[in-house]
Protein backbone atom coordinates (compact mmCIF):
# COMPACT_ATOMS: atom_id res chain seq x y z
CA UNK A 1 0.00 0.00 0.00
CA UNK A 2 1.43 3.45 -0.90
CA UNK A 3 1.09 6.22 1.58
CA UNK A 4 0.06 9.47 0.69
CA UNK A 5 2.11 12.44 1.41
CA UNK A 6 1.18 15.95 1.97
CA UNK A 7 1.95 18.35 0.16
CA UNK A 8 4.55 21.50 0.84
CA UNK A 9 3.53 24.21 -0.03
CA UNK A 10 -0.19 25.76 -1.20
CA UNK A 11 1.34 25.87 -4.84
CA UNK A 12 -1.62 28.47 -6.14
CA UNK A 13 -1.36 31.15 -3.42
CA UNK A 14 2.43 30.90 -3.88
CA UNK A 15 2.20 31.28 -7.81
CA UNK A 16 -0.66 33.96 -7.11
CA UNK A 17 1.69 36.16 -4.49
CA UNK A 18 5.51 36.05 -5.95
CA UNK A 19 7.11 35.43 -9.27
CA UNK A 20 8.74 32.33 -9.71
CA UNK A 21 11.56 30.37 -12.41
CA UNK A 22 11.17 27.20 -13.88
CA UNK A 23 13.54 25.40 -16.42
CA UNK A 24 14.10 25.31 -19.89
CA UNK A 25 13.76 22.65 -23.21
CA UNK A 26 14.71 19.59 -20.63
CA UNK A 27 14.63 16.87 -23.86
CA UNK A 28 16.14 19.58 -26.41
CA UNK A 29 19.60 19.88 -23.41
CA UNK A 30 19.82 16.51 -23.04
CA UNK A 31 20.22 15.68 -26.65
CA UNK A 32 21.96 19.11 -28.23
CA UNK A 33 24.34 19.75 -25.24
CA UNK A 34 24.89 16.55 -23.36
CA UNK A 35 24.69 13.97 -26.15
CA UNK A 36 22.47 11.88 -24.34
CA UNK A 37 20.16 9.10 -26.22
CA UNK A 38 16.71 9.82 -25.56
CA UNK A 39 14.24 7.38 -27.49
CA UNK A 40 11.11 9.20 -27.87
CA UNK A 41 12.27 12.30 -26.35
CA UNK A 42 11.38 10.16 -22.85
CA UNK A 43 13.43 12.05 -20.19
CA UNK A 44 12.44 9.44 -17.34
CA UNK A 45 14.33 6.47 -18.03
CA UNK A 46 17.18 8.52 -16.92
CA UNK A 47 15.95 8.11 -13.19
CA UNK A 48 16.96 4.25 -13.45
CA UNK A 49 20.53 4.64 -13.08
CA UNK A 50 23.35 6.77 -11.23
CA UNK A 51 24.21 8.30 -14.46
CA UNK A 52 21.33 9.37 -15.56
CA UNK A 53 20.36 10.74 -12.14
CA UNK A 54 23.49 12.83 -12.34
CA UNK A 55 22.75 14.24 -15.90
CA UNK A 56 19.53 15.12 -14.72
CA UNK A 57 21.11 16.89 -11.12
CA UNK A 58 23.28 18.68 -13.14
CA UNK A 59 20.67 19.94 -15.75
CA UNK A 60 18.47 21.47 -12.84
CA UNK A 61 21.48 22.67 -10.86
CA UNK A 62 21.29 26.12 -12.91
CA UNK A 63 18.19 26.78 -12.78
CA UNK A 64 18.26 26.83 -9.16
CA UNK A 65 20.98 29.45 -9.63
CA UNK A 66 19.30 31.44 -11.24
CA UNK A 67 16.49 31.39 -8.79
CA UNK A 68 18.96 32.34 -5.92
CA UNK A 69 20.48 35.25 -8.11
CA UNK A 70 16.99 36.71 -8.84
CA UNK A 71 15.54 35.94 -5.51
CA UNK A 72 12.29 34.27 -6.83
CA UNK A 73 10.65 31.26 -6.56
CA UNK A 74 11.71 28.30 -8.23
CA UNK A 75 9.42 25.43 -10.13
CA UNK A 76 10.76 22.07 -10.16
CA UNK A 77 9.44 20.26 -12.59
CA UNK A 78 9.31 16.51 -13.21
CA UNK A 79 11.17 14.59 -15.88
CA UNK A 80 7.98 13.09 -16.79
CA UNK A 81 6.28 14.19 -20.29
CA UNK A 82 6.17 11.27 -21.66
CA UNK A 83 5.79 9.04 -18.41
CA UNK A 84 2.20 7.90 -19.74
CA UNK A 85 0.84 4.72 -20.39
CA UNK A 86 1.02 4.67 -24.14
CA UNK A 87 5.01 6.06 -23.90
CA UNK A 88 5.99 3.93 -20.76
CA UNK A 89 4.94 0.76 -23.27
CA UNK A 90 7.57 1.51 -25.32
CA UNK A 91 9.94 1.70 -22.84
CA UNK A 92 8.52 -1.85 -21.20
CA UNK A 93 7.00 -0.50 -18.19
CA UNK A 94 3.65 -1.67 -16.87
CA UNK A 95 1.46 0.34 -15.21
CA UNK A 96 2.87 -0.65 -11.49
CA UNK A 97 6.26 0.11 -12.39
CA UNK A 98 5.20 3.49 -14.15
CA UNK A 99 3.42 4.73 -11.63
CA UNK A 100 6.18 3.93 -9.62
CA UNK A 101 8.34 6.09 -11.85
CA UNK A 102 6.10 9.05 -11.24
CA UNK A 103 6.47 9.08 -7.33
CA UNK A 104 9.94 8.56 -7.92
CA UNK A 105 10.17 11.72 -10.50
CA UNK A 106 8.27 14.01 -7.59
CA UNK A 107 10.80 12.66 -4.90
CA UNK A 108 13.60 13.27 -7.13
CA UNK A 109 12.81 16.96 -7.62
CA UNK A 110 12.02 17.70 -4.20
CA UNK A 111 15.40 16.87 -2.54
CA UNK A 112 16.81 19.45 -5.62
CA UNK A 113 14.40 21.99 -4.25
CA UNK A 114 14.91 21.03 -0.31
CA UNK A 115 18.86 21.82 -0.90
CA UNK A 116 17.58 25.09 -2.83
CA UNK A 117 17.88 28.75 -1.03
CA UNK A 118 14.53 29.20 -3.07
CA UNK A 119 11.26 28.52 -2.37
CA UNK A 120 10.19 26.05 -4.59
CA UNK A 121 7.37 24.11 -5.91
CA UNK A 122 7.40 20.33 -7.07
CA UNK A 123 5.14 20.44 -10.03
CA UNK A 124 4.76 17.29 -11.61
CA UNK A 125 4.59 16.60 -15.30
CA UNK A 126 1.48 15.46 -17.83
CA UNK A 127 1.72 15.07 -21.44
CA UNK A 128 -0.13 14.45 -24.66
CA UNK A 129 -1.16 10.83 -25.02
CA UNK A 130 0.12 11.70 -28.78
CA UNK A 131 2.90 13.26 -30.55
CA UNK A 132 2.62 17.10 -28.43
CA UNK A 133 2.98 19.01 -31.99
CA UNK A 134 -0.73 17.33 -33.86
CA UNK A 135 -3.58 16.27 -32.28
CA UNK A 136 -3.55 12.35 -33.98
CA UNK A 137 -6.22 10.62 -32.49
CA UNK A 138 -8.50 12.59 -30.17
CA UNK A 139 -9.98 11.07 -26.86
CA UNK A 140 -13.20 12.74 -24.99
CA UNK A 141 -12.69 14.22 -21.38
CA UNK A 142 -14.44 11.34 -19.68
CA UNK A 143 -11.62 9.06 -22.08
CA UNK A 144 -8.94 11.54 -21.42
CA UNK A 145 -9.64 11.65 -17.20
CA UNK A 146 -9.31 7.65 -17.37
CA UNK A 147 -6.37 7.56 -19.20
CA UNK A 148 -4.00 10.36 -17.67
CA UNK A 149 -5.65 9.10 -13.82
CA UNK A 150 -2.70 7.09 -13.49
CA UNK A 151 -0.28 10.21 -13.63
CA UNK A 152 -2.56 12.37 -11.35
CA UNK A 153 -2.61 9.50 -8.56
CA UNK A 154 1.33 8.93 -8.62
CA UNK A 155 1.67 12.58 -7.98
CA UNK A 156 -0.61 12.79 -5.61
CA UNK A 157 0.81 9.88 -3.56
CA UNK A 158 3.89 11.39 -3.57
CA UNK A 159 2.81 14.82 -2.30
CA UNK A 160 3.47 17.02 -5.50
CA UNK A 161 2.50 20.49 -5.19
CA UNK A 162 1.14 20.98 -8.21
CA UNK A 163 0.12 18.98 -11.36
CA UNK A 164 0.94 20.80 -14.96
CA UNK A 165 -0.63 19.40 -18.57
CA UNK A 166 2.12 20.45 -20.82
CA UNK A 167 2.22 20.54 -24.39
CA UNK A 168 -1.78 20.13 -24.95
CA UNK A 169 -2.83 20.45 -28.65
CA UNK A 170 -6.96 20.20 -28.13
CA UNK A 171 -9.74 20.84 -25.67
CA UNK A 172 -11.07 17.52 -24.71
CA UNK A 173 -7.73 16.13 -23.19
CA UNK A 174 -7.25 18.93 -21.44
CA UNK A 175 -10.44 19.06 -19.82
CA UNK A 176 -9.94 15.15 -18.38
CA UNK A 177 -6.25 16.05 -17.15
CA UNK A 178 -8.37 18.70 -15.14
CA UNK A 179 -10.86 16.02 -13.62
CA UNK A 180 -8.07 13.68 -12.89
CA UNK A 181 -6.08 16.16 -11.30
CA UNK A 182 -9.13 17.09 -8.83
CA UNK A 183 -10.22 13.77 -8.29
CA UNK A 184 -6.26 13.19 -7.04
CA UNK A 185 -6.85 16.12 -4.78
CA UNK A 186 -3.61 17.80 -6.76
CA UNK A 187 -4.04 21.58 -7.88
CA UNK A 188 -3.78 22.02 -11.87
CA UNK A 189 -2.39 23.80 -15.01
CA UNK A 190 -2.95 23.65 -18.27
CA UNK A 191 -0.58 24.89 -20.74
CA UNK A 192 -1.15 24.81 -24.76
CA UNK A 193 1.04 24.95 -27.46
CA UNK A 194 -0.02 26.47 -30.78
CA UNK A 195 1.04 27.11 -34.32
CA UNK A 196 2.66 30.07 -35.86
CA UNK A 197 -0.83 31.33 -35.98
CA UNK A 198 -1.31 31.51 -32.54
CA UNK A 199 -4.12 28.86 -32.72
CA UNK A 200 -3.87 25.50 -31.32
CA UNK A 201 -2.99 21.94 -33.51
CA UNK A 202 -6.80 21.40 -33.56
CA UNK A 203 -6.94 25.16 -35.10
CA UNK A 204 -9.11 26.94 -32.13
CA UNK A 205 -7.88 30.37 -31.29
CA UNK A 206 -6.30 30.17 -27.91
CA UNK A 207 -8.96 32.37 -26.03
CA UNK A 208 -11.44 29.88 -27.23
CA UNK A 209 -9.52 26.87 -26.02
CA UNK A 210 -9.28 28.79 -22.48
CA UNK A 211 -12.62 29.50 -21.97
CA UNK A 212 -13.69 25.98 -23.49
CA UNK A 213 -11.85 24.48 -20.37
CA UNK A 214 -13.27 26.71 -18.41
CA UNK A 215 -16.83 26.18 -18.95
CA UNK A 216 -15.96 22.83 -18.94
CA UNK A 217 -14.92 22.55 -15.50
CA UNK A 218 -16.17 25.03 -13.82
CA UNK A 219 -12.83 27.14 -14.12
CA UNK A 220 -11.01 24.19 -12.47
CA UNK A 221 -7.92 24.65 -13.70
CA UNK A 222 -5.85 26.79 -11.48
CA UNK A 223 -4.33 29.04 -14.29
CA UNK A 224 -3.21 28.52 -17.58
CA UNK A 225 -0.03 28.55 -19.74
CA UNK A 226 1.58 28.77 -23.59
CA UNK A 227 4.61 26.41 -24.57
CA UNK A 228 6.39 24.93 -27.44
CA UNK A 229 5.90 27.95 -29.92
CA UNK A 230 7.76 31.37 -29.96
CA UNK A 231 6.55 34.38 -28.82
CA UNK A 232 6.01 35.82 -32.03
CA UNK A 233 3.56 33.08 -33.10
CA UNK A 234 1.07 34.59 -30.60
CA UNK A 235 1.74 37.67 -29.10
CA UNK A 236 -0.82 38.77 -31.55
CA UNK A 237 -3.49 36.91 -30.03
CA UNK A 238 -2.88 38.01 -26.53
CA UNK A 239 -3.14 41.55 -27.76
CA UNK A 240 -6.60 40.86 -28.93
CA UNK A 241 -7.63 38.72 -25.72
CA UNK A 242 -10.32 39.57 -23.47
CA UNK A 243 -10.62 38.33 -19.83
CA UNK A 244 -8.89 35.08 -20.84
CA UNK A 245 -5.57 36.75 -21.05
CA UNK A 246 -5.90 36.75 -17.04
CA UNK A 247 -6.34 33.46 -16.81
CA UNK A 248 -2.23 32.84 -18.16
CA UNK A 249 -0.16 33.15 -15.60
CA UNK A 250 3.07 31.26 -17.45
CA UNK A 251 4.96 31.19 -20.41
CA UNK A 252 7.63 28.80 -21.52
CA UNK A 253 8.66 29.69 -25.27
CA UNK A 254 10.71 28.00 -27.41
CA UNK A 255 14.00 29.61 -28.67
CA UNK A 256 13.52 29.08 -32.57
CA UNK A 257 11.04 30.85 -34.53
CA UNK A 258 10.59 27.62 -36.48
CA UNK A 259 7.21 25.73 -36.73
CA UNK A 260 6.76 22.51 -35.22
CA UNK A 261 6.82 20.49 -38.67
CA UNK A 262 10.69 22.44 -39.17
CA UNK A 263 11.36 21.89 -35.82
CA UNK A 264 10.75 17.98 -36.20
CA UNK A 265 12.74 18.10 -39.00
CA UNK A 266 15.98 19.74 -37.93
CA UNK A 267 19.24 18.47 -37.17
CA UNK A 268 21.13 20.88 -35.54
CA UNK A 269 19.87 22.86 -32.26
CA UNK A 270 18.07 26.29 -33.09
CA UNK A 271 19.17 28.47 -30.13
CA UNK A 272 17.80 31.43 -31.43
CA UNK A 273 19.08 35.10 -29.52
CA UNK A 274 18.79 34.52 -25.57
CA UNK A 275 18.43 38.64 -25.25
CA UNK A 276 15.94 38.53 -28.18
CA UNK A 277 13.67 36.29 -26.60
CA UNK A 278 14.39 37.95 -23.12
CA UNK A 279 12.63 41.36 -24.72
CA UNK A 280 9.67 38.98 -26.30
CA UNK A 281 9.44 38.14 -22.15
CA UNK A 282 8.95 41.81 -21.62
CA UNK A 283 6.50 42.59 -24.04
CA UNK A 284 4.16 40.30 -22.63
CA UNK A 285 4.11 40.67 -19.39
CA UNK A 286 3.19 43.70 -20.79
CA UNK A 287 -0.54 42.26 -21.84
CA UNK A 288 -0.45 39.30 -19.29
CA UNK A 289 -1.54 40.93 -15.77
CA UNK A 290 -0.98 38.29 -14.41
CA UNK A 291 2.16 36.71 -15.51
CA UNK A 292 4.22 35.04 -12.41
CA UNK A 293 5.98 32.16 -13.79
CA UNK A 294 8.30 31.97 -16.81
CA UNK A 295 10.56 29.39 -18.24
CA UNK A 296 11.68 28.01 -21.54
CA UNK A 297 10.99 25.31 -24.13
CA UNK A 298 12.49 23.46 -27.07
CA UNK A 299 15.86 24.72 -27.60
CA UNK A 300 16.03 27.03 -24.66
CA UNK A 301 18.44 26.48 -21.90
CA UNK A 302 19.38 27.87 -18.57
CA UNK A 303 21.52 30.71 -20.30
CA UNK A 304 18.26 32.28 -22.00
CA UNK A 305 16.26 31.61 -18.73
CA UNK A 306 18.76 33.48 -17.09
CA UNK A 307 18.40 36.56 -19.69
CA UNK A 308 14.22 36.30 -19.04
CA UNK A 309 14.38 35.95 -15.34
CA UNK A 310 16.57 39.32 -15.37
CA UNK A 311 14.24 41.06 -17.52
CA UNK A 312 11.15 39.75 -15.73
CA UNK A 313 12.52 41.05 -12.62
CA UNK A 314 12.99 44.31 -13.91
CA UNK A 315 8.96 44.86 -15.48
């Protein structure tokens, strides 16, 4: 039987109150700058062995750093996009031993964040069931709660402060990662991605998605968040928001102006211009009110979280 532990910290009121860091493109560092294997982009395996362990400690370690420097907050998230049931097949893992995987994931990132001089959050990690970049094959809410349950529990179990859906291209799966989460008893994000357009992979506008999951669950999602897609692809649409531009509270933006079919397609790292994407930062917190955590995606690292975090501090 696994015990439950508490939670340490009220995750929303500290997100509502303070500003906070989180890290950058996790899969894109490991691969580009550390020349480590990852088969489908899966960042947990790495928790199986000392190495990877110390890969992992050593990816977070400036992040941290940059929390201390800037004297914010600090979100710690799990290694654990693609620690789902479909993705944890491929990688031979029951359900048992991935759920297993997930506790382990939250425990990992706490003891980074109990050795921090940073408050810090231990947020733990959903995915897409599918690629992250297209929809593919769609489930309903009640389909999506069921199937993304096993996540929600395993973080709950382990006491994570927070649960974030990362990388969500549609409505629907969104909307069950909410009712998991809740039924877990685990506050919730959801963050979409979308196309150079601004609009999501299913091609709704953003503010549509937003208030979709809203009305959906009653607002149950605690706030909301953009990732996976430069700033340029939708500051647009934030200028021409309404209410819903409230309810985003985070932004983690990829370094590369490319799309996400380039993006699958390239070779060689895009870092784009750190300082660039820094002033992109600063622009919208100039149309997000409520703006309080920022980060980085695909191809960022902790040298252009760094350059936001400065500039953030300085709006």
């Amino acid at each position: 039987m696994t015990t439950t532990i508490k939670p340490s910290i009220d995750a929303v009121s500290a997100l509502h109150n303070g500003r906070y860091v989180t890290d950058g493109g996790l899969e894109t560092t490991l691969v580009f700058h550390e020349g480590i294997d990852l088969p489908d982009f899966a960042a947990f395996p790495l928790l199986a062995t000392e190495e990877g362990r110390d890969a992992l400690h050593r990816y977070y370690a400036p992040y941290v750093d940059v929390a201390e420097r800037d004297r914010v907050g600090i979100v710690l998230d799990t290694p654990t996009w693609r620690a789902n049931a479909d993705w944890g097949a491929r990688q031979k893992l029951d359900h048992d031993a991935l759920a297993a995987v997930n506790r382990d994931a939250v425990a990992f990132v706490r003891s980074i964040g109990d050795n921090a001089d940073a408050d810090s959050i231990v947020n733990g990690v959903i995915g897409p069931r599918g690629d992250g970049y297209v929809v593919g094959e769609s489930m309903t809410p009640a389909e999506a709660a069921s199937y993304h349950a096993l996540q929600a529990r395993a973080f709950a179990e382990a006491g994570a402060d927070l649960i974030t859906a990362v990388t969500m291209t549609y409505v629907d799966e969104a909307v069950g990662i909410v009712t998991a989460a809740r039924t877990a008893g685990v506050p919730v994000a959801i963050s979409f991605t979308v196309e150079t357009d601004g609009r999501l992979p299913s091609g709704q506008a953003l503010g549509e998605a937003i208030e979709a999951v809203d009305a959906a669950t009653d607002a149950g999602a605690a706030y909301f968040m953009v990732n996976c897609a430069h700033p340029s692809h939708f500051e647009a649409t934030l200028a021409g928001g309404a209410g819903w531009r409230g309810r985003i509270w985070a932004v983690r933006a990829n370094a590369s102006r490319m799309s996400h079919e380039e993006l699958d397609d390239a070779e060689e790292l895009d870092r784009g211009d750190p300082t660039e994407l820094a002033a992109h930062y600063q622009r919208l917190a100039e149309v997000l009110p409520n703006l309080r955590l920022i980060g980085g995606c695909c191809g960022t690292d902790h040298e252009h979280v760094a350059e936001i975090s400065a500039a953030f501090c300085r709006h």
